[in-house]
Protein backbone atom coordinates (compact mmCIF):
# COMPACT_ATOMS: atom_id res chain seq x y z
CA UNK A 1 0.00 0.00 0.00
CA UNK A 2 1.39 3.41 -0.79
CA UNK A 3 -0.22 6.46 1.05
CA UNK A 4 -0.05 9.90 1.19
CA UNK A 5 -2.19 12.85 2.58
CA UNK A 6 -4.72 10.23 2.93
CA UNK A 7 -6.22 10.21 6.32
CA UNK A 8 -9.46 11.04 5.70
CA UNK A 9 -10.11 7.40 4.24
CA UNK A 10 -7.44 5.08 5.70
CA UNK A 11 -8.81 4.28 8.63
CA UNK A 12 -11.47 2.52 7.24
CA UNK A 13 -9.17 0.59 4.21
CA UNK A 14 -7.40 -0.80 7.14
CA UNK A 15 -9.65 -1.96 8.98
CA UNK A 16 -11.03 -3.46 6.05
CA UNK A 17 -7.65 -5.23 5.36
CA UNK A 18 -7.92 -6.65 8.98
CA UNK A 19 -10.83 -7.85 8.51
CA UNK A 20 -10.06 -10.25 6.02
CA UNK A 21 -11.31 -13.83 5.85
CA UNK A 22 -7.62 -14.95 4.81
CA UNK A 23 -5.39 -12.29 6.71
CA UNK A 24 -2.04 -10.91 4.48
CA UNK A 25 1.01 -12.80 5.64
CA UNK A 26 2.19 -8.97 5.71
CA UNK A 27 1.48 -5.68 4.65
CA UNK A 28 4.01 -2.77 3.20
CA UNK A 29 3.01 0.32 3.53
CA UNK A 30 4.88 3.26 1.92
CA UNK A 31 4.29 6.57 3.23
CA UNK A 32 5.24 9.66 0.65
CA UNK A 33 5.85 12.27 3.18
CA UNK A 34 2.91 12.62 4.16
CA UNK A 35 1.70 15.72 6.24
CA UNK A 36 -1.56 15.48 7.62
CA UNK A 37 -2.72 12.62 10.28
CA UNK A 38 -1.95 9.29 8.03
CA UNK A 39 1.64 8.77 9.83
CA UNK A 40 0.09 8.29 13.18
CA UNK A 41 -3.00 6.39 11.82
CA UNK A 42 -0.14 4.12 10.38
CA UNK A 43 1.54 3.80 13.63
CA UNK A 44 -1.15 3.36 15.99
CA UNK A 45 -2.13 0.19 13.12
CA UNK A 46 1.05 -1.26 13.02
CA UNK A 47 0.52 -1.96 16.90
CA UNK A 48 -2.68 -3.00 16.61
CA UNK A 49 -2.64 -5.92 13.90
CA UNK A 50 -2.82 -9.11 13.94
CA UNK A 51 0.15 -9.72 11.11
CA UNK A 52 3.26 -8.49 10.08
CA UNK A 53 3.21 -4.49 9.26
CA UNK A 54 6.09 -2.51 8.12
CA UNK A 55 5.68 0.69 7.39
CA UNK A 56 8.30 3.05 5.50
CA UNK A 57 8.18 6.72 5.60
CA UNK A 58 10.15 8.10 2.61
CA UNK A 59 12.93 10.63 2.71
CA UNK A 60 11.68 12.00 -0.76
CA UNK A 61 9.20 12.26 -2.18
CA UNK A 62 8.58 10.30 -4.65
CA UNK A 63 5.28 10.37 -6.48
CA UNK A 64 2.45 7.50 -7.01
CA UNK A 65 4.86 5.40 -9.46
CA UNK A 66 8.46 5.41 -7.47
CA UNK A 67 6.36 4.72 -4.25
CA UNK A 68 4.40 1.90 -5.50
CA UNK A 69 8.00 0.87 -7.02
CA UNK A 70 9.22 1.09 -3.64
CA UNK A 71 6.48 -0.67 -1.92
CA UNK A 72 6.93 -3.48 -4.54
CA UNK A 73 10.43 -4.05 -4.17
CA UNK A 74 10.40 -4.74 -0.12
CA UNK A 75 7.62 -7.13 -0.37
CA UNK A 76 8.46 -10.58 0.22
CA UNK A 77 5.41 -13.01 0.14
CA UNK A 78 4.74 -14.93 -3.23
CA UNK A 79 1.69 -12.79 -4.00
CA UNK A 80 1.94 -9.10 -4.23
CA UNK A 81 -1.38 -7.84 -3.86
CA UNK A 82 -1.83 -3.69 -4.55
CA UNK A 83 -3.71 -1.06 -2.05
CA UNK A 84 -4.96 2.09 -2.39
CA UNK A 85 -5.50 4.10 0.74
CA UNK A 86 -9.03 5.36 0.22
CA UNK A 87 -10.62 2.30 -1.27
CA UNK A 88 -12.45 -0.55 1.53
CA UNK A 89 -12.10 -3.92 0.65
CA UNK A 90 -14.65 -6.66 0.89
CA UNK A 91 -13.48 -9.52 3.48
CA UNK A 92 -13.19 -11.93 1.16
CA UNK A 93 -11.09 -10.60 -1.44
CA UNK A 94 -7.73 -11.96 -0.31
CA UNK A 95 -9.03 -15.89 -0.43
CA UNK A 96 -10.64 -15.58 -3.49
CA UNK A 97 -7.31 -13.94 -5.42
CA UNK A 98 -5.74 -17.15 -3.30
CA UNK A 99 -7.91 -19.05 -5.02
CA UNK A 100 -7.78 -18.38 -8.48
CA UNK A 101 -3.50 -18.42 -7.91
CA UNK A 102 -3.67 -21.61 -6.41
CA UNK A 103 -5.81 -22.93 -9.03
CA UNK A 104 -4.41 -21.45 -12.04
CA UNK A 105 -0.26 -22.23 -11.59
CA UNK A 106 -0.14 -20.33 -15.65
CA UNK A 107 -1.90 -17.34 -14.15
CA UNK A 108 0.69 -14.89 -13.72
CA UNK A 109 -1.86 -11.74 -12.28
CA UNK A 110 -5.14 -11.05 -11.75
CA UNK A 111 -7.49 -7.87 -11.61
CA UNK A 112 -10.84 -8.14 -11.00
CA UNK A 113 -14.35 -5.61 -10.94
CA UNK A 114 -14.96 -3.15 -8.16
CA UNK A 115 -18.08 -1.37 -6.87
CA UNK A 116 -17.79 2.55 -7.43
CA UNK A 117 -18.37 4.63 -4.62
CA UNK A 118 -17.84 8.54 -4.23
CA UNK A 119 -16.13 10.61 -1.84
CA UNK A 120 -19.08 10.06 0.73
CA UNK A 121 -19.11 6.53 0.53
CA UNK A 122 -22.35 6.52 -1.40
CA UNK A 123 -22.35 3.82 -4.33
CA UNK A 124 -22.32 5.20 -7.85
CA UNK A 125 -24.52 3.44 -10.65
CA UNK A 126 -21.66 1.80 -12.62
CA UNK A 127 -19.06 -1.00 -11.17
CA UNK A 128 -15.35 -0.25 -12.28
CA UNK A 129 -15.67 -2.30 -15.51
CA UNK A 130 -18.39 -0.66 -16.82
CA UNK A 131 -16.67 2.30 -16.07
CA UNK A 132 -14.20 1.87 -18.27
CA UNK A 133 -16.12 0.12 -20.62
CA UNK A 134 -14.81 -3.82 -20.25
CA UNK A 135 -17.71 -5.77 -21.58
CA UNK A 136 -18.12 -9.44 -21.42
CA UNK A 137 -16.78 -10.11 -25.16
CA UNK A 138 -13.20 -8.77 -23.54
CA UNK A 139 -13.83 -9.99 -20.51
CA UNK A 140 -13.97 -14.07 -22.49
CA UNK A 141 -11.42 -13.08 -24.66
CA UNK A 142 -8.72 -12.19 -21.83
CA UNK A 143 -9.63 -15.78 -20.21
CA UNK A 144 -9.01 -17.12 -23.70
CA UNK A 145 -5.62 -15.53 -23.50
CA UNK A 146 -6.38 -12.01 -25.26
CA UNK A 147 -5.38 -10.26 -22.68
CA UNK A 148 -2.69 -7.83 -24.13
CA UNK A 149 -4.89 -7.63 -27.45
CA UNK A 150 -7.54 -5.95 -25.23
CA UNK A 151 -5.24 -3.61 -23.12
CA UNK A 152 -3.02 -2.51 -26.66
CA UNK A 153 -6.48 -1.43 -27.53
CA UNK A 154 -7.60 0.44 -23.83
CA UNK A 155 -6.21 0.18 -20.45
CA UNK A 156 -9.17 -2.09 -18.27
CA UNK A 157 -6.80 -3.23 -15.21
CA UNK A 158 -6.97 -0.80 -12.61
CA UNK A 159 -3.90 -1.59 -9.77
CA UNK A 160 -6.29 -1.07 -6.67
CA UNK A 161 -7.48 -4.50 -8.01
CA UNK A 162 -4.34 -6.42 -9.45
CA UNK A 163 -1.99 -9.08 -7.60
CA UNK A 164 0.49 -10.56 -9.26
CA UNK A 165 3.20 -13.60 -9.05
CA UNK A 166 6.36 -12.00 -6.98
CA UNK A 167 8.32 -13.92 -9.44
CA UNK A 168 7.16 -11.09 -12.23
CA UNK A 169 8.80 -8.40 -9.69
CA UNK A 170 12.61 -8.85 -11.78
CA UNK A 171 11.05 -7.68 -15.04
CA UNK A 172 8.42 -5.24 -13.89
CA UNK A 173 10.74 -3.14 -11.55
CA UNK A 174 12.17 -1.13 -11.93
CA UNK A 175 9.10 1.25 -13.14
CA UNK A 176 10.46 4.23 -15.41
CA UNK A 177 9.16 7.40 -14.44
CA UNK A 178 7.01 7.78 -17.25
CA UNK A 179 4.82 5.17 -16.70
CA UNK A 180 1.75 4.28 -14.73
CA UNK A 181 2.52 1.87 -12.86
CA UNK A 182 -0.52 -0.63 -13.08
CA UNK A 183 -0.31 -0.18 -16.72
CA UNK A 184 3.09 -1.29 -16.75
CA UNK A 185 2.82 -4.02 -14.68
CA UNK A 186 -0.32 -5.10 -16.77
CA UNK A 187 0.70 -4.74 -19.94
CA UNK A 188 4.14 -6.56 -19.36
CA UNK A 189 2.87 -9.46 -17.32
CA UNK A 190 0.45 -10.16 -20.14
CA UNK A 191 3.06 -10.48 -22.67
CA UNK A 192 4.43 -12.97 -20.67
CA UNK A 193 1.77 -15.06 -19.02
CA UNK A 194 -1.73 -15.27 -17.81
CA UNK A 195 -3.25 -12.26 -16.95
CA UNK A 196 -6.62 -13.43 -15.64
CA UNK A 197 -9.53 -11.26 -14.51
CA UNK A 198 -11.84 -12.41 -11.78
CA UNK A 199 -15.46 -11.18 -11.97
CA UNK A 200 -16.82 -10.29 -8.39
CA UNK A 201 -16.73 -7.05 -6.84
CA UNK A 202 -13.81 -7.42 -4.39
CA UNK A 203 -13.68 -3.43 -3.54
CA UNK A 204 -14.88 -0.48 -3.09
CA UNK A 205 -13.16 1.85 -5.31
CA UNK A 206 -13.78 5.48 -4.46
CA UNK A 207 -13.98 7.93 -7.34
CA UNK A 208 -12.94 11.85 -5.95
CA UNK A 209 -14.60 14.75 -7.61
CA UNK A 210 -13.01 15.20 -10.79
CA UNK A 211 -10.69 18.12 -11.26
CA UNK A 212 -12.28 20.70 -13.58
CA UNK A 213 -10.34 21.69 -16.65
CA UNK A 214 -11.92 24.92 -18.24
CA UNK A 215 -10.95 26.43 -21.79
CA UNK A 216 -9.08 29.15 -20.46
CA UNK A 217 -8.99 32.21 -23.18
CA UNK A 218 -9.95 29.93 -25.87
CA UNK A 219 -12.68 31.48 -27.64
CA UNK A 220 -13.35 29.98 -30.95
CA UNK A 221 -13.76 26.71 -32.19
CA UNK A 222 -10.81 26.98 -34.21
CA UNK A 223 -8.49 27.59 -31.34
CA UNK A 224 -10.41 24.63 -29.80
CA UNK A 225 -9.51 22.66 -32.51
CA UNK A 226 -5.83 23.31 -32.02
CA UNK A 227 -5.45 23.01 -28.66
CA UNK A 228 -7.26 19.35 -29.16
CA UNK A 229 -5.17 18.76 -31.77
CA UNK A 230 -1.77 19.78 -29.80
CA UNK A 231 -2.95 17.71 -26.71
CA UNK A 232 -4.00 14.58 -29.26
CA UNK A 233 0.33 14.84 -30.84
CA UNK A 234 1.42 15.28 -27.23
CA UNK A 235 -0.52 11.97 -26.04
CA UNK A 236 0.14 10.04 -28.51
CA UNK A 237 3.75 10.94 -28.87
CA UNK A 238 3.87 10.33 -25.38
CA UNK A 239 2.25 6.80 -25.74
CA UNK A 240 4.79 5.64 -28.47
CA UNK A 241 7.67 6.43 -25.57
CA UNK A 242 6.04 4.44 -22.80
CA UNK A 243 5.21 1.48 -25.29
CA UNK A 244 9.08 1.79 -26.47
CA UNK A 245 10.07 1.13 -23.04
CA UNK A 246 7.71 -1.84 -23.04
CA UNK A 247 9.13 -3.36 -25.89
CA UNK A 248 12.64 -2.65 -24.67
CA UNK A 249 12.31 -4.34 -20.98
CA UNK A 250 10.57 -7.43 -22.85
CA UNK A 251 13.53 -7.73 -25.07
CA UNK A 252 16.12 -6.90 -22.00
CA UNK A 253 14.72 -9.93 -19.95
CA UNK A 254 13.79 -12.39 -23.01
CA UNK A 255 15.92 -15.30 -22.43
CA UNK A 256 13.59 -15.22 -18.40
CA UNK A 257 10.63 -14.16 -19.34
CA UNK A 258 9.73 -15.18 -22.86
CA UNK A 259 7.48 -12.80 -24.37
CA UNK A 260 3.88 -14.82 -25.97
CA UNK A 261 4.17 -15.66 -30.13
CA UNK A 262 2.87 -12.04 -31.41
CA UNK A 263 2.93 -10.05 -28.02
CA UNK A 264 6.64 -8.13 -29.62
CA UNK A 265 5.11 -7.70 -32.83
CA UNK A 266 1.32 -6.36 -31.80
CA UNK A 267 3.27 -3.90 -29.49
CA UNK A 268 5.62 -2.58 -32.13
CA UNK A 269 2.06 -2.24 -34.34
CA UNK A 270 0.89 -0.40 -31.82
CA UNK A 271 3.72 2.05 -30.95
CA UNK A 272 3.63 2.60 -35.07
CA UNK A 273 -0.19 3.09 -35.28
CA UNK A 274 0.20 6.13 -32.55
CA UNK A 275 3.43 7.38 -33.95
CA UNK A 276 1.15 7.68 -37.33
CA UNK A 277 -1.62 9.32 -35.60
CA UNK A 278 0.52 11.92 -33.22
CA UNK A 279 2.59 12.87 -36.58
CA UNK A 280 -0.58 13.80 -38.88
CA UNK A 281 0.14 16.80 -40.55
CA UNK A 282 -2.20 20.30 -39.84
CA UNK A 283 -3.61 19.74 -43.52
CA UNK A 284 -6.53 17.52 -43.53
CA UNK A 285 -5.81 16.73 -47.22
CA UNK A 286 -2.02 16.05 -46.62
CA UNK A 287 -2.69 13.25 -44.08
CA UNK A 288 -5.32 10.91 -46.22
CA UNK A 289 -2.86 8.75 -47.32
CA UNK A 290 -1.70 7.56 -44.35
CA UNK A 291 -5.01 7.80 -42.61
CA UNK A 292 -6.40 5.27 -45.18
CA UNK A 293 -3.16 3.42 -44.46
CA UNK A 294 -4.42 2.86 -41.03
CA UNK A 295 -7.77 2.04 -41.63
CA UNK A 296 -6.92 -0.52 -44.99
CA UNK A 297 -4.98 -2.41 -42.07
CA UNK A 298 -7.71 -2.14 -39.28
CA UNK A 299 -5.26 -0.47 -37.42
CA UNK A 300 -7.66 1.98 -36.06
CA UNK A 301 -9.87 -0.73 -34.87
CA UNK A 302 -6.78 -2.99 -33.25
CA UNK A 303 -5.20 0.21 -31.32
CA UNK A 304 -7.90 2.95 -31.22
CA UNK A 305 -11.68 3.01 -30.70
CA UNK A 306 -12.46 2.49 -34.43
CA UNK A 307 -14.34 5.18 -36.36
CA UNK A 308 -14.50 7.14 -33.58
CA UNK A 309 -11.04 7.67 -34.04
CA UNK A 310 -10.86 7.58 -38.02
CA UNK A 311 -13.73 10.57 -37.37
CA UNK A 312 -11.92 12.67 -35.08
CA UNK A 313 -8.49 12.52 -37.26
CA UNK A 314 -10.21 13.28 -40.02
CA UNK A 315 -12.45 16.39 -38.46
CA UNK A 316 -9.72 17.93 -35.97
């Protein structure tokens, strides 16, 4: 578990960890400098539980990703299962990811659904999956082995709900800094093994207001088209980096972890499909050819969201 600033909620995730049917062999918790009441909600815990608690207040700070790194690195059971702070988990969420390990030897991590709650505790309509829009067609094809087909197209494994094999912690650490760090783990674990999700609710995983971005000064819809298209370059740009680094650590660690039959090659299609897409020129005319490129190889519906994407290159 990682935790900063987080008080207000981590009571109650504790106590829900405590409260387990099958108790952690230990918990890690990694404290980010925090400065409001967590640190002594940690320590009065760490006296009060039943199992092995060590707790680690960093002399940096180091952000969501390096802590989680450093979390990850000083755990020592053969399951690492990941915590948020805020989130309450239901009591029998640690036998049932026991389960499915102990079941499944190929399974290499699992993730599985969460009820959505707000920052008052009070349940929203969707559960995580539908959230982020992980219907049951993706749902059968990662249990037949899809996995990484479905995440090279959108992210759907969401770290407050992941465990994975500890034997997966020499190739996934350690975590550059410009990844996310559930992504990362995801996405490489799948190329490698099983990467199975489990359908129950297991959590409660608390959605915060949303930050509100305004416009600013923009004031036409031409500006507004800019700005989109500056932010579109910039993230996909940004994506063909992170998936670089993917590719790279799977080649680094090859002759251990032996990447799947296509997982090298679908990841390389990717990284080209966004590097196509972030380098479109301003001239909607200029950048048919390779737009038609992308959609003659169904590129657009392997690594994108289909036409919705063909639409908006071809509009903004």
């Amino acid at each position: 578990m990682c935790t900063y600033n987080g008080s207000r909620y981590l009571r109650e995730q504790l106590e829900s960890i405590a409260a387990q049917t099958r108790l952690p062999d230990e918990l890690i918790i990694c404290d980010d400098r925090s400065t409001d009441e967590t640190p002594e909600t940690l320590e009065k815990f760490t006296h009060q539980a039943t199992f092995a608690v060590r707790v680690e207040f960093n002399q940096n700070n180091l952000g969501s990703t390096g802590n989680f790194e450093n979390a990850i690195r000083r755990c020592q059971g053969r399951i690492i299962v990941l915590a948020d702070q805020d989130d309450v988990w239901h009591p029998h969420k640690l036998s049932r990811i026991s389960e499915v390990f102990d079941r499944e030897k190929d399974v290499g991590a699992v993730f599985s659904d969460a009820e959505l709650i707000d920052a008052n505790s009070r349940p929203l309509a969707k559960t995580l999956w539908n959230s982020v829009s992980f219907n049951s067609r993706e749902q059968d094809k990662f249990e037949d082995g899809g996995g990484l087909e479905v995440m090279l197209k959108h992210p759907v494994v969401t770290g407050a709900t992941m465990a994975f094999r500890r034997d997966f912690k020499d190739l996934v650490l350690p975590i550059p800094s410009s990844q996310i760090h559930d992504h990362w783990i995801a996405l490489l674990i799948a190329s490698v093994s099983q990467l199975a999700p489990i359908r129950d609710l297991l959590i409660q995983y608390r959605k915060h207001a949303a930050q509100q971005i305004g416009a600013g000064n923009i004031d036409s819809l031409w500006q507004l088209t800019q700005v989109s298209r500056r932010m579109s370059r910039d993230f996909y740009l940004g994506e063909v980096e992170r998936f670089n680094e993917i590719s790279e650590r799977l080649r680094c660690h090859i002759a251990t972890f032996r990447p799947h039959q296509q997982a090298l090659r679908m990841i390389q299609e990717k990284i080209n499909h966004r590097k196509t897409r972030g380098s479109f020129p301003s001239s909607k005319v200029l950048r048919l050819p390779s737009l038609v490129r992308e959609v003659a190889t169904f590129r657009y519906w392997r690594y994108s969201n289909g036409l919705g994407s063909v639409a908006k290159d071809l509009l903004v």
